[in-house]
Protein backbone atom coordinates (compact mmCIF):
# COMPACT_ATOMS: atom_id res chain seq x y z
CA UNK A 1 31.26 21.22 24.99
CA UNK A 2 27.51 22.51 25.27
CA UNK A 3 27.56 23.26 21.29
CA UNK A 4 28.35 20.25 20.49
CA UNK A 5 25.60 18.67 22.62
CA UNK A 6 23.51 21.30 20.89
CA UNK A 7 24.45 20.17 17.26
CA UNK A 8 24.77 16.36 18.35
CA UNK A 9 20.67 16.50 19.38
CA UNK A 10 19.70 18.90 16.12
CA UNK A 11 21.45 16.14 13.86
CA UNK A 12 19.66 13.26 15.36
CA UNK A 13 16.20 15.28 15.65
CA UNK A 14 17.22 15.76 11.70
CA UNK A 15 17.94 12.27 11.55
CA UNK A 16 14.40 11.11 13.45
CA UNK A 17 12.45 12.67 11.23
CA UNK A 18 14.27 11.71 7.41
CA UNK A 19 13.79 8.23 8.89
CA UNK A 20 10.19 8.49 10.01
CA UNK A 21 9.16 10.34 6.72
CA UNK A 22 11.02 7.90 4.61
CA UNK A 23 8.79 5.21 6.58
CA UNK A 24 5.46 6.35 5.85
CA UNK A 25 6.06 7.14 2.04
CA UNK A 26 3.62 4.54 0.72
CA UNK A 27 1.73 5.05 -2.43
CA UNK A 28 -1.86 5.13 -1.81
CA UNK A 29 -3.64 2.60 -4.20
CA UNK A 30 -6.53 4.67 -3.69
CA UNK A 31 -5.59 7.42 -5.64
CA UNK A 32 -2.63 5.91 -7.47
CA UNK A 33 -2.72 5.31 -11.14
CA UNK A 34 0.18 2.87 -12.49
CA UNK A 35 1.10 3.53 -15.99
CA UNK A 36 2.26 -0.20 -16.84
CA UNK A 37 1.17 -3.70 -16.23
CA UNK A 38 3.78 -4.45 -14.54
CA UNK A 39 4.02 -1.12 -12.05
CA UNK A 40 0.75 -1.92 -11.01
CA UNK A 41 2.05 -5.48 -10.23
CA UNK A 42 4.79 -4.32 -8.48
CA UNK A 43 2.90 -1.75 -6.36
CA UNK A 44 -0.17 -4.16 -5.73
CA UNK A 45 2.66 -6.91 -4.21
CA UNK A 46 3.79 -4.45 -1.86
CA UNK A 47 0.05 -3.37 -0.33
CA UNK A 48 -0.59 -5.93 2.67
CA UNK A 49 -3.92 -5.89 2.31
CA UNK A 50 -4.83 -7.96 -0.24
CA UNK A 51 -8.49 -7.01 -0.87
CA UNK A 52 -7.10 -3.80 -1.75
CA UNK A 53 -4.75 -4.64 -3.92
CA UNK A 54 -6.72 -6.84 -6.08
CA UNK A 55 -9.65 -4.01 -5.71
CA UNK A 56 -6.60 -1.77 -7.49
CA UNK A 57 -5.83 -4.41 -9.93
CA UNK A 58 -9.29 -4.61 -10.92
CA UNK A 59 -9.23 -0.56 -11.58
CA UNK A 60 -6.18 -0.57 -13.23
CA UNK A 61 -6.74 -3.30 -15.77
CA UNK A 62 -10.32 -1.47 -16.57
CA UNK A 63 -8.42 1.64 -17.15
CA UNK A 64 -6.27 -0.19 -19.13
CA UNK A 65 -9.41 -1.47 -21.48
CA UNK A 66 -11.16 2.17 -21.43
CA UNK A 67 -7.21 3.11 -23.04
CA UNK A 68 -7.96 -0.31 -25.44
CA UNK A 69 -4.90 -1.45 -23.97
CA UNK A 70 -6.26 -5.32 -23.67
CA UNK A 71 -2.59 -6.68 -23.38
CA UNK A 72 -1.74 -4.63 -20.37
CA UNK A 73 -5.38 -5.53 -19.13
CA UNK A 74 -4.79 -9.49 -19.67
CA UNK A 75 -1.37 -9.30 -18.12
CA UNK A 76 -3.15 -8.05 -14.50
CA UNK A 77 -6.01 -10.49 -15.21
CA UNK A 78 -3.99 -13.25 -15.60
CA UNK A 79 -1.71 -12.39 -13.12
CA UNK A 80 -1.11 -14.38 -9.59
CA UNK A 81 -2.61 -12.10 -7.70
CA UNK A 82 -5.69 -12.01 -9.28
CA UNK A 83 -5.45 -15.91 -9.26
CA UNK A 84 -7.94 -16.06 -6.47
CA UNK A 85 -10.06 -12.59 -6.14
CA UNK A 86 -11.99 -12.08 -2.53
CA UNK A 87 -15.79 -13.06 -2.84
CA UNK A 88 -16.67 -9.19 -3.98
CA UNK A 89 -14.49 -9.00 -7.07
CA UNK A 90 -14.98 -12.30 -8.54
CA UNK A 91 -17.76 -11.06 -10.76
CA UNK A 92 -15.77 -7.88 -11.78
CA UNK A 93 -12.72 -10.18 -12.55
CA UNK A 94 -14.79 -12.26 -14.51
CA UNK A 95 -16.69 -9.35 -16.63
CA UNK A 96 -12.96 -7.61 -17.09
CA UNK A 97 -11.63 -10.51 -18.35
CA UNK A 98 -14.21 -11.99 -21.10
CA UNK A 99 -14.19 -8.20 -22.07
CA UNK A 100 -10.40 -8.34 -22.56
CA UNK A 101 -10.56 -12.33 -24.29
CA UNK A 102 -13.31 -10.80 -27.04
CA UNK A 103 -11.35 -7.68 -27.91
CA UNK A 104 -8.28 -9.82 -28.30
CA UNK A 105 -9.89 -12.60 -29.60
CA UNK A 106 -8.25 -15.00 -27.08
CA UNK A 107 -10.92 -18.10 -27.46
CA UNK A 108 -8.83 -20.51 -25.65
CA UNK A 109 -8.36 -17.86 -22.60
CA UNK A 110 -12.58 -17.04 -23.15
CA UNK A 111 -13.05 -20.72 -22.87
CA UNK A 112 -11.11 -21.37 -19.66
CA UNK A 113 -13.17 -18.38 -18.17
């Protein structure tokens, strides 16, 4: 009867801490470098701050240029969650983006900036 006590509490102490680990798994945008447009999309949508996530945009998408990935860069640029950037990150937006519309030679998207 005591053993199984024993093993009952050292399966749910197991059990605590799988489901307390599994909770705090996040990615940290900080550090995190998404390999496609649409990772970065997908990670950026689940960060709750949004500041941050449009900062990581941002980073991502000028990554994406330094690569000369443009398409990739226009797809975060263009993206919803970029549709409105926090007061800080307009002007980087902006600078990312005619950057991207000249190397692709998008004039109707360099016009609309």
């Amino acid at each position: 009867m005591l053993n199984i006590r024993i093993h009952q509490r050292a399966l749910a102490s197991v059990f605590t801490a799988a489901l307390l680990s599994a909770g705090c798994a996040t990615v940290n945008l900080e550090t995190h470098v998404a390999q496609t447009a649409d990772q970065a999309l997908e990670l950026a949508g689940n960060e709750d701050n949004i500041e941050t996530a449009q900062a990581y945009l941002l980073r991502i998408a000028s990554r994406f240029q330094d690569q000369g990935n443009h398409v990739a860069a226009r797809t975060l640029l263009q993206s919803s969650q970029l549709a409105q950037p926090a007061a800080d990150l307009g002007n980087q937006k902006l600078l990312l983006a005619m950057a991207s519309a000249k190397a692709l030679e998008d004039e109707s998207w360099a016009e609309a900036l």
